[in-house]
N, C-alpha and C. Protein backbone atom coordinates (compact mmCIF):
# COMPACT_ATOMS: atom_id res chain seq x y z
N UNK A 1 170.24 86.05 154.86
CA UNK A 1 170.57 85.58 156.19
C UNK A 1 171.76 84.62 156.14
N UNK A 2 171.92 83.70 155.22
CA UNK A 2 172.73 82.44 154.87
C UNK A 2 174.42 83.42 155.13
N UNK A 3 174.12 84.60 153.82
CA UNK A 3 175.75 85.13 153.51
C UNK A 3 175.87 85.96 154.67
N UNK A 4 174.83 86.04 155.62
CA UNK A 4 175.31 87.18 156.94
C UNK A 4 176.23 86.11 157.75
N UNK A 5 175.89 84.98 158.22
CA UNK A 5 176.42 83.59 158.85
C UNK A 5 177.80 83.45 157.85
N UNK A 6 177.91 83.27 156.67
CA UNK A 6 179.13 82.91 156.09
C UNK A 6 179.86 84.08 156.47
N UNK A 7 179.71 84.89 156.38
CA UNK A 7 180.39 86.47 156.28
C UNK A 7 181.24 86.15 157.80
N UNK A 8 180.29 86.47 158.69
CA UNK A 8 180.85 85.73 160.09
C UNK A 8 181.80 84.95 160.15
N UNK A 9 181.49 83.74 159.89
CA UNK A 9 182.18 82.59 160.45
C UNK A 9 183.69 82.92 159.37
N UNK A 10 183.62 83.78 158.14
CA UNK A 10 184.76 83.84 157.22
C UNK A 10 185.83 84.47 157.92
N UNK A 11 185.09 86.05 158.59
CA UNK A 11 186.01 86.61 159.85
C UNK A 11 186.51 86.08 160.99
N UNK A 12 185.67 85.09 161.39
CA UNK A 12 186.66 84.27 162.49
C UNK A 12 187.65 83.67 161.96
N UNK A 13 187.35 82.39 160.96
CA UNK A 13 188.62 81.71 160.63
C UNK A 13 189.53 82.80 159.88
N UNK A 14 189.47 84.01 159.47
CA UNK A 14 190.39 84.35 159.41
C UNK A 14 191.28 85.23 160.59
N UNK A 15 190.26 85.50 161.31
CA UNK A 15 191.15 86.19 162.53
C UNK A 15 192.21 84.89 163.57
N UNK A 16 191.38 84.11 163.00
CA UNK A 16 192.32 82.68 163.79
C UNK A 16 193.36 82.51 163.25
N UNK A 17 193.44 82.27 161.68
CA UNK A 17 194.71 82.30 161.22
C UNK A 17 195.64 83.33 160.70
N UNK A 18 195.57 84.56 161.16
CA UNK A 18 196.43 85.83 161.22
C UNK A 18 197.57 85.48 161.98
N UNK A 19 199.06 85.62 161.03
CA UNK A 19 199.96 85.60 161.93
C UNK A 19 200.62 86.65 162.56
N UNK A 20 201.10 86.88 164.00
CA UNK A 20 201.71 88.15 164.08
C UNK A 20 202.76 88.73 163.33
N UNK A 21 203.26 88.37 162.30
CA UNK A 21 203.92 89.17 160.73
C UNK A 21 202.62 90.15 160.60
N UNK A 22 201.74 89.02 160.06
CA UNK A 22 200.78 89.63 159.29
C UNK A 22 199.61 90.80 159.93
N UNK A 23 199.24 90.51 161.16
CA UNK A 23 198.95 91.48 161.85
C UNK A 23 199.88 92.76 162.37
N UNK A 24 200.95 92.74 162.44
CA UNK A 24 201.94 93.80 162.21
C UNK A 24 202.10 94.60 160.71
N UNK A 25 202.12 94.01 160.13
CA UNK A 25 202.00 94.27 158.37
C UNK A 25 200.62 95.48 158.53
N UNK A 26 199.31 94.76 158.77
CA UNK A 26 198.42 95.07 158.00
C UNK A 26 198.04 96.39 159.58
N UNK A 27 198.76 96.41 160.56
CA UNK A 27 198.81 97.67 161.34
C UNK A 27 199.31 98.66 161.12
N UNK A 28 200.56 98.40 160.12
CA UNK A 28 201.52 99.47 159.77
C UNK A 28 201.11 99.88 158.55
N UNK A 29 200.26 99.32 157.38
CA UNK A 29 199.82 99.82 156.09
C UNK A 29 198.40 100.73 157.12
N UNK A 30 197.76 100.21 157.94
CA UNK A 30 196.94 100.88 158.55
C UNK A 30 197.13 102.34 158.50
N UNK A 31 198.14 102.25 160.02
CA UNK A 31 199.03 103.96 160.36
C UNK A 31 199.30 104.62 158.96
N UNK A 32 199.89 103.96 158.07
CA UNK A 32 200.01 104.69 156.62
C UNK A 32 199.17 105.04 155.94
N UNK A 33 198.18 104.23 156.15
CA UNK A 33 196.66 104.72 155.43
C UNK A 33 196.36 106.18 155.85
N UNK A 34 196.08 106.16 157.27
CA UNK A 34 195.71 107.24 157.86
C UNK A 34 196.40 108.60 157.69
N UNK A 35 197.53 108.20 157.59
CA UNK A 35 198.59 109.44 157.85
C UNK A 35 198.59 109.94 156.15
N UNK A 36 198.61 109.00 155.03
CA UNK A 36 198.41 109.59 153.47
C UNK A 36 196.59 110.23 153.41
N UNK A 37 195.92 109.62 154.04
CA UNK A 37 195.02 110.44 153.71
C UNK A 37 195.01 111.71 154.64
N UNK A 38 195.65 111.94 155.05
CA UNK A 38 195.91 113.57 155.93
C UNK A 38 196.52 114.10 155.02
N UNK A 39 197.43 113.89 154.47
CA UNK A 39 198.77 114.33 153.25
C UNK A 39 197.70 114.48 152.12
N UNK A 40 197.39 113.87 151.65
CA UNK A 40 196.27 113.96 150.33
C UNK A 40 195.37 114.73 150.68
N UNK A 41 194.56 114.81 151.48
CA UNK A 41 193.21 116.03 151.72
C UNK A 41 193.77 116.94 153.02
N UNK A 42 195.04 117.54 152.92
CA UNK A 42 195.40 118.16 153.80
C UNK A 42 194.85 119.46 154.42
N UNK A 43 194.14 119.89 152.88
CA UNK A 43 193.31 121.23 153.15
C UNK A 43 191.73 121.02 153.87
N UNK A 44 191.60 119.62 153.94
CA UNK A 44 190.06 119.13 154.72
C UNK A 44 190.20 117.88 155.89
N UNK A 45 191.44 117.40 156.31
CA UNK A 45 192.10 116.99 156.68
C UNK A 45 193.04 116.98 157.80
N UNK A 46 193.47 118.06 157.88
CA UNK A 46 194.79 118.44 158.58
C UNK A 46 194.24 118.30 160.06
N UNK A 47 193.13 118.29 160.34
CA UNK A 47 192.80 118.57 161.94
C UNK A 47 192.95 117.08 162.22
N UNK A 48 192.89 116.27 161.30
CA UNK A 48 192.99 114.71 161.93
C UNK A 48 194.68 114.19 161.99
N UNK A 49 195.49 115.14 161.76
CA UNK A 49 196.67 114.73 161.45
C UNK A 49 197.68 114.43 162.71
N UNK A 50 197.17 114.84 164.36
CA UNK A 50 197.58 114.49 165.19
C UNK A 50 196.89 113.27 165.77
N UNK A 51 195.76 112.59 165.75
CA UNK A 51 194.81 111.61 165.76
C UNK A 51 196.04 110.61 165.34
N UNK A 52 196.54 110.97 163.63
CA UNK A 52 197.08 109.65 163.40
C UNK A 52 198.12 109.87 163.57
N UNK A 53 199.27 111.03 163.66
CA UNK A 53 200.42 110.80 164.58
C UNK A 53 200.51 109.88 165.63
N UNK A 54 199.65 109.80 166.70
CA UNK A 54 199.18 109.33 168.18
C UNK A 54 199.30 107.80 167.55
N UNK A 55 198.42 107.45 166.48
CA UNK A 55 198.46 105.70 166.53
C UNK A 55 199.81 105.35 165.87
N UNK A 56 200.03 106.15 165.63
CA UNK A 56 201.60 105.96 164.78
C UNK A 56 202.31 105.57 165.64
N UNK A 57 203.18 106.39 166.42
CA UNK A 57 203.54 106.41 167.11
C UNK A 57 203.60 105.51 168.56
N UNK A 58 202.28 105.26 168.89
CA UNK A 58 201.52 104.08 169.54
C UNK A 58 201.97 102.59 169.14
N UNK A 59 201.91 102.39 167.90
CA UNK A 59 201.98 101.51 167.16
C UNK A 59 203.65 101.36 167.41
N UNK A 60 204.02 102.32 167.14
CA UNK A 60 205.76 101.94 167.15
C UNK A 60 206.52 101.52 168.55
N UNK A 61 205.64 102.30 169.23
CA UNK A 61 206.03 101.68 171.03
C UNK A 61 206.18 100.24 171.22
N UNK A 62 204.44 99.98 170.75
CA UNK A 62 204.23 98.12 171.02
C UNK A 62 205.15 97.60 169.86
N UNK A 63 205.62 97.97 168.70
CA UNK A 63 206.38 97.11 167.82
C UNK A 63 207.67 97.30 168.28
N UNK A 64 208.22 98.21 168.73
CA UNK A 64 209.64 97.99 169.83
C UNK A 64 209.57 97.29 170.75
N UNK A 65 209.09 97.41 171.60
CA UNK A 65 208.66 96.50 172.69
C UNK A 65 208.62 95.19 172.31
N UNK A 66 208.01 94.78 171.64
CA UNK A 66 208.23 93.38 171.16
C UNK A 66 209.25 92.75 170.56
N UNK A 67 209.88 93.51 169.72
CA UNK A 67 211.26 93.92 168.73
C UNK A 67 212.07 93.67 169.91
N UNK A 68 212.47 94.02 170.53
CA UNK A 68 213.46 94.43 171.91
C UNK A 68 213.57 93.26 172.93
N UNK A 69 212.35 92.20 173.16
CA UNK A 69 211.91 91.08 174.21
C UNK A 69 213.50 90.24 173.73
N UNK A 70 214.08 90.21 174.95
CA UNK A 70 215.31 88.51 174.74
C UNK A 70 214.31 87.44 174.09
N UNK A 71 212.96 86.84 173.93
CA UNK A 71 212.44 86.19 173.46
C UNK A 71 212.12 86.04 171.80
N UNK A 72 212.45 87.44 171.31
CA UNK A 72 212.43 87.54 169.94
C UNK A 72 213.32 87.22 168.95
N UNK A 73 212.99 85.70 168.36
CA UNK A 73 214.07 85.76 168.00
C UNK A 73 214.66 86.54 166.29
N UNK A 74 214.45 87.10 166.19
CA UNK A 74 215.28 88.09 164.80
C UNK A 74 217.12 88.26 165.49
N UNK A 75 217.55 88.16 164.16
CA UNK A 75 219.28 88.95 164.90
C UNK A 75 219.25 89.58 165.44
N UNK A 76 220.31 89.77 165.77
CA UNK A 76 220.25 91.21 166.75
C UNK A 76 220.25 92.74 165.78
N UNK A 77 221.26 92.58 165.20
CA UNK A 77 221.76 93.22 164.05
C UNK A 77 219.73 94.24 163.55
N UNK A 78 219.04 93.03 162.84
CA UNK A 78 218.02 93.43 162.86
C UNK A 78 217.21 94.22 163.81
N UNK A 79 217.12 94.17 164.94
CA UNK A 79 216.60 94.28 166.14
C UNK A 79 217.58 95.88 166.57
N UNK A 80 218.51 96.11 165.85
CA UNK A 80 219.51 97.08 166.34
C UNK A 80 218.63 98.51 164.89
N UNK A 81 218.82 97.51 163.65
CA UNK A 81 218.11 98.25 162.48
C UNK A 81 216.93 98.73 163.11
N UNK A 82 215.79 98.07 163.48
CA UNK A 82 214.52 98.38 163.64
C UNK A 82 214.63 99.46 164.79
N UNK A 83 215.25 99.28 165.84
CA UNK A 83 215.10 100.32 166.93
C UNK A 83 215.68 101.54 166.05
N UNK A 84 216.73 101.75 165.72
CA UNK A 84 217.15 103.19 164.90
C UNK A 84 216.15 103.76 164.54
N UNK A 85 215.41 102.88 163.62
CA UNK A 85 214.05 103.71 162.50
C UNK A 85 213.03 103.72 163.50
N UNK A 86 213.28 103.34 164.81
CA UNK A 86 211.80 103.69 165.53
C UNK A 86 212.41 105.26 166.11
N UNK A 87 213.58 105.49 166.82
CA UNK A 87 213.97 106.88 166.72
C UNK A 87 213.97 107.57 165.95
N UNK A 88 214.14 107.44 164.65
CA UNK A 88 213.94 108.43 163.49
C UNK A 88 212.19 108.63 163.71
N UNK A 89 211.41 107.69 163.73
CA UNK A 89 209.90 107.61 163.53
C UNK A 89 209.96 108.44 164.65
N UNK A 90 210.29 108.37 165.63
CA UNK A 90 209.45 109.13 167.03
C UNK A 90 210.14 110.51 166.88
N UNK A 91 211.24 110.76 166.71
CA UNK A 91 211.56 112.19 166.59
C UNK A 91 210.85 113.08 165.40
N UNK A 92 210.71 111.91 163.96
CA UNK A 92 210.51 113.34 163.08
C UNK A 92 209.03 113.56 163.69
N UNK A 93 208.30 112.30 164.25
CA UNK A 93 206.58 112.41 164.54
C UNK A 93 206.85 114.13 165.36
N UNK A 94 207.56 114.33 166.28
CA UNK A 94 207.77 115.77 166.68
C UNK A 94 207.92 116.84 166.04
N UNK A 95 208.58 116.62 164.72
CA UNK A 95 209.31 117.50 164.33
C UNK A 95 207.97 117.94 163.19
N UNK A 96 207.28 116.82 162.80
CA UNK A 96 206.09 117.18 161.98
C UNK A 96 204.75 118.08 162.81
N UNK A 97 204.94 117.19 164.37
CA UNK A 97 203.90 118.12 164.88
C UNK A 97 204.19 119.65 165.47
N UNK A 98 205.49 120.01 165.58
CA UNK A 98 206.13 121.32 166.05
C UNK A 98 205.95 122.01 164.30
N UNK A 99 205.79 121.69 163.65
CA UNK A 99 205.99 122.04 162.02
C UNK A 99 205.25 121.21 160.85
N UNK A 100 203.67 121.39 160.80
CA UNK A 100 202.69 120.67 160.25
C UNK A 100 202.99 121.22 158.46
N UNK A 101 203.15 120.15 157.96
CA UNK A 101 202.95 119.66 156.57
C UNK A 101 202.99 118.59 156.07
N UNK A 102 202.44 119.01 154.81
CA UNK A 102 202.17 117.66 154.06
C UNK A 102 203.32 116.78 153.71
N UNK A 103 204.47 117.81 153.48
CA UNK A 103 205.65 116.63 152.86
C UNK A 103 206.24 115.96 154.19
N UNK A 104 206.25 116.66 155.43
CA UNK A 104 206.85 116.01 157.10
C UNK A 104 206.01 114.46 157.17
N UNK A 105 205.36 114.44 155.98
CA UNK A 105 204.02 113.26 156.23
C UNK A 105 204.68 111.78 156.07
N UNK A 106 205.29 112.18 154.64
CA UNK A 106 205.96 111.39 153.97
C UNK A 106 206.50 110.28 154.08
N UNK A 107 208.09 111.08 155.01
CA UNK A 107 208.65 109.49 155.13
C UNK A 107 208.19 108.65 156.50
N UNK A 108 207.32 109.10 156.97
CA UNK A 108 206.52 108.39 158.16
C UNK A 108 205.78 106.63 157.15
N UNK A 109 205.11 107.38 156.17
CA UNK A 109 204.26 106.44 155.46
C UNK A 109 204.97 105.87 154.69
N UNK A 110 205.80 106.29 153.96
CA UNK A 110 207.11 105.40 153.64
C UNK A 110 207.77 104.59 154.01
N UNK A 111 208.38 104.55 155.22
CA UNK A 111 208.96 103.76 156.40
C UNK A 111 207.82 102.67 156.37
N UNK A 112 206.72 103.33 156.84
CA UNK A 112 205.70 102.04 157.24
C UNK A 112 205.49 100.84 156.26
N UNK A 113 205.14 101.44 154.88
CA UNK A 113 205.00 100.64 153.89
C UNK A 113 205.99 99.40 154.07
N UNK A 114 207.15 100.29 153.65
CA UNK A 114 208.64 99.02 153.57
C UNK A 114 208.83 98.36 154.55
N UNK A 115 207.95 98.73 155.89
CA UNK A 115 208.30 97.36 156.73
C UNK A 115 207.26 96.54 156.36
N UNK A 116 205.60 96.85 156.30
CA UNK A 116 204.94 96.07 155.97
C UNK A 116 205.16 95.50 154.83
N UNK A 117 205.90 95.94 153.67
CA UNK A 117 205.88 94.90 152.64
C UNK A 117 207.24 93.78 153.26
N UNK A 118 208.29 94.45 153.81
CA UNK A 118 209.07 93.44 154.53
C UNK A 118 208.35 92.21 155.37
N UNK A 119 207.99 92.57 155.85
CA UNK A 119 206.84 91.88 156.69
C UNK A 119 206.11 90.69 155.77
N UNK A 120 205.27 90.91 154.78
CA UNK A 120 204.99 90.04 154.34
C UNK A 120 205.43 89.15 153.37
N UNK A 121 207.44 89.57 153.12
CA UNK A 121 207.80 88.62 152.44
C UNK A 121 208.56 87.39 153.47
């Protein structure tokens, strides 16, 4: 009963101190999670592979959107980088679902990684 209460209260203080880096980070290793395990068990798999297109993609909306606010402050320069790779992200996401395979998987989860590890340096 004691470690059910610690367990708890461990998830709050840490959901309190999540910063939005870090909750962006650990959204985008998320989408990558999902989308490599479609790529890896593709032959038992593949029917979930528009499921995680959708949060992908989802995901990249709200991280532009925020990316994009006059309130944000990153360069611009940056802010010019990040929108590009969200067009590359949203077109190939088409180009994988007009043309399903495992390697179209790729640089989706790739991309993601390197921002989340960007992210958390």
């Amino acid at each position: 009963m004691y470690n059910n209460h610690a367990a708890r209260a461990y998830q709050q203080t840490r959901r309190a101190v999540v910063t939005g880096r870090d909750l962006e980070s650990m959204l985008l290793l998320k989408a990558a999670a999902q989308l490599q395990a479609v790529r890896d068990h593709w032959d038992t798999r593949r029917d979930e592979l528009l499921n995680a297109l959708t949060y992908n993609r989802k995901l990249w909306t709200v991280l532009i959107d925020l990316i994009l606010r006059p309130s944000n402050p990153l360069p611009q320069e940056d802010k010019n980088n990040l929108f590009n790779i969200s067009i590359f992200i949203f077109k190939h996401t088409i180009e994988v679902q007009a043309d399903p395979s495992p390697e179209g998987i790729a640089p989706l989860v790739d991309i993601n990684r390197a921002i989340a590890e960007g992210l958390r340096s």
